[in-house]
Protein backbone atom coordinates (compact mmCIF):
# COMPACT_ATOMS: atom_id res chain seq x y z
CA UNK A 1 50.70 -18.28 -49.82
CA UNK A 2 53.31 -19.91 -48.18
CA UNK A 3 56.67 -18.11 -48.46
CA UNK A 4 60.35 -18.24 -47.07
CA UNK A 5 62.42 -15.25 -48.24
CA UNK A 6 66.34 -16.06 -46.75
CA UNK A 7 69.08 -13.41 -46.64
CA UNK A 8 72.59 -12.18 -45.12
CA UNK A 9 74.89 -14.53 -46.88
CA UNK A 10 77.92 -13.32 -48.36
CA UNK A 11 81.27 -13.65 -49.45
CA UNK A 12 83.73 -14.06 -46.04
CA UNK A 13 87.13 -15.43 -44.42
CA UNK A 14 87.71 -18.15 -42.57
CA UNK A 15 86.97 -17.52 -39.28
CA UNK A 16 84.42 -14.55 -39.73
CA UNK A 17 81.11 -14.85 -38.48
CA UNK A 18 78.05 -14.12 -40.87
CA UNK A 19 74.22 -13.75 -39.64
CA UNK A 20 71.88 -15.14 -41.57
CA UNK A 21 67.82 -14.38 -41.34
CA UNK A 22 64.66 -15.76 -42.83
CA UNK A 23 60.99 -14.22 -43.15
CA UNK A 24 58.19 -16.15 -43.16
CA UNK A 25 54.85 -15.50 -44.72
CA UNK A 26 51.71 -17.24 -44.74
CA UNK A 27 51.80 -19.33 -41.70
CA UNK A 28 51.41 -18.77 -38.03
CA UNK A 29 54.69 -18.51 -37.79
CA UNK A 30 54.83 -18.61 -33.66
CA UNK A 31 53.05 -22.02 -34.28
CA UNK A 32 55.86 -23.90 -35.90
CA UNK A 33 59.44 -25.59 -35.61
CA UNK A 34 61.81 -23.88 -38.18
CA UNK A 35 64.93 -25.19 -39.43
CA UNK A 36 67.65 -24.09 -41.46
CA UNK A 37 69.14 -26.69 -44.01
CA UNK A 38 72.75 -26.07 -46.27
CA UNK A 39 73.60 -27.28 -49.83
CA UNK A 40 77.17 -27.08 -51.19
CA UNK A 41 78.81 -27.60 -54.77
CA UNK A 42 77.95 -31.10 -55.65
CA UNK A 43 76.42 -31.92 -52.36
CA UNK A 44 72.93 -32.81 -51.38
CA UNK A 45 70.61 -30.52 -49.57
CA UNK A 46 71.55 -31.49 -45.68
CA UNK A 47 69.83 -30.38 -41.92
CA UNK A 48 71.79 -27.78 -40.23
CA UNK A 49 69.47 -26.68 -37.43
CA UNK A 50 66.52 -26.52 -35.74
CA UNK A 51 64.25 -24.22 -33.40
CA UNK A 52 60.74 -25.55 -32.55
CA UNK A 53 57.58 -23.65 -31.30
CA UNK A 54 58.97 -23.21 -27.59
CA UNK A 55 62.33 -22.16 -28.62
CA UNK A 56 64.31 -25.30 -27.99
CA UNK A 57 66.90 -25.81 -30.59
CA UNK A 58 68.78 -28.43 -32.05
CA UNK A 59 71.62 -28.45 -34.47
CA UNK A 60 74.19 -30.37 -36.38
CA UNK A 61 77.05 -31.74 -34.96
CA UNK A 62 79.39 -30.18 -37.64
CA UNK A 63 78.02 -26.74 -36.31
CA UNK A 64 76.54 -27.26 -32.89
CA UNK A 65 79.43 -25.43 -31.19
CA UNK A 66 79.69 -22.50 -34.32
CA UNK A 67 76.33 -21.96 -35.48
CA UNK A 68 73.25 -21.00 -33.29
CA UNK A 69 69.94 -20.75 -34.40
CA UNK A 70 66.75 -18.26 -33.07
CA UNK A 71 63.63 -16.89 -33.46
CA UNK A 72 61.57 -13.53 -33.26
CA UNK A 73 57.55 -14.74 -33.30
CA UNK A 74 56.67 -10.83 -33.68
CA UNK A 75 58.63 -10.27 -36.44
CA UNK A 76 57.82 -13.89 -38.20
CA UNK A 77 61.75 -14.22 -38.55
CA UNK A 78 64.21 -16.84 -38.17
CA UNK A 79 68.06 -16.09 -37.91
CA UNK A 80 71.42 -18.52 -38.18
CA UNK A 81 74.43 -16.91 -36.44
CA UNK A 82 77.59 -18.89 -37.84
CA UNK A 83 80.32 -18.25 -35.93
CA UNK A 84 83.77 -19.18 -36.83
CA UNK A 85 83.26 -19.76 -40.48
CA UNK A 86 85.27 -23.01 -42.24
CA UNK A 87 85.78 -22.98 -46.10
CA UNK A 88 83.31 -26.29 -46.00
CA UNK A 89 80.82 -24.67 -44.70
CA UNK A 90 80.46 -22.89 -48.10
CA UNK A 91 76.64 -24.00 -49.17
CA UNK A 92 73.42 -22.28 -50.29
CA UNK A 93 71.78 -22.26 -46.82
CA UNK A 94 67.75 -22.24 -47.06
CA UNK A 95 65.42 -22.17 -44.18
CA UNK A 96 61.48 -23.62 -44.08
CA UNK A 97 59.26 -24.91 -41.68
CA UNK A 98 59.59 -28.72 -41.73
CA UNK A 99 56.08 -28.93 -41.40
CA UNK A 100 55.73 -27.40 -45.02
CA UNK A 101 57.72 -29.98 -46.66
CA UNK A 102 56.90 -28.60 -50.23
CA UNK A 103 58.05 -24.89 -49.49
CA UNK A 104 61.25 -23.72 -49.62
CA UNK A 105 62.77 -20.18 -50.10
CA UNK A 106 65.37 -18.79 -53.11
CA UNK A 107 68.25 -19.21 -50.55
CA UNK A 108 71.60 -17.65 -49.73
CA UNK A 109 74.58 -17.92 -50.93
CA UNK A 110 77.41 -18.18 -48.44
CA UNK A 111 80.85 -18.67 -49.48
CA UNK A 112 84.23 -18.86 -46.90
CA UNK A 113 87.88 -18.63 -48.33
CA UNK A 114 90.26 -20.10 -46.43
């Protein structure tokens, strides 16, 4: 069974840095992109960033020079750094594999005051 299980979010100030990781079940993980993705209050579900199979990454201009996404094949785990932290980057963040387009964790709540 396919399965995303997201944590590290919490409750911060602006300009605090939060790490955020995902675990991955039920897939070969090494063998796939991963991406994280962010939805705040009253917003729709948006790309944040992505890692593929050779560890090249790829991320959202918004966050490109905050946030920094990686990868650890041998422990099937996913991780967002977010560095810098601005009160709109307040969101749910989820991660999946993009090639599993129906399968998506529970999420993580992070929230920034300003």
């Amino acid at each position: 069974q396919v399965q995303f299980v997201e944590s590290g979010g919490g409750f911060v100030q602006a300009g605090e840095s939060l790490r955020l990781s995902c675990v991955a079940s039920g897939i070969h993980f090494s063998s796939y992109a991963m991406a994280w993705y962010r939805q705040g209050p009253g917003k729709q579900r948006d790309w944040v960033a992505t890692i593929d199979e050779n560890g090249r990454s790829y991320s959202h201009q918004a966050v490109k020079d905050r946030f920094t996404i990686s990868r650890d094949n041998a422990k099937n785990t996913v991780y967002l750094q977010m560095n810098s932290l601005k009160p709109e980057d307040t969101a749910v963040y989820y991660c999946k594999a993009p090639r599993f387009a129906d399968y998506w964790g529970q999420g993580t709540q992070v929230t920034v005051s300003a």
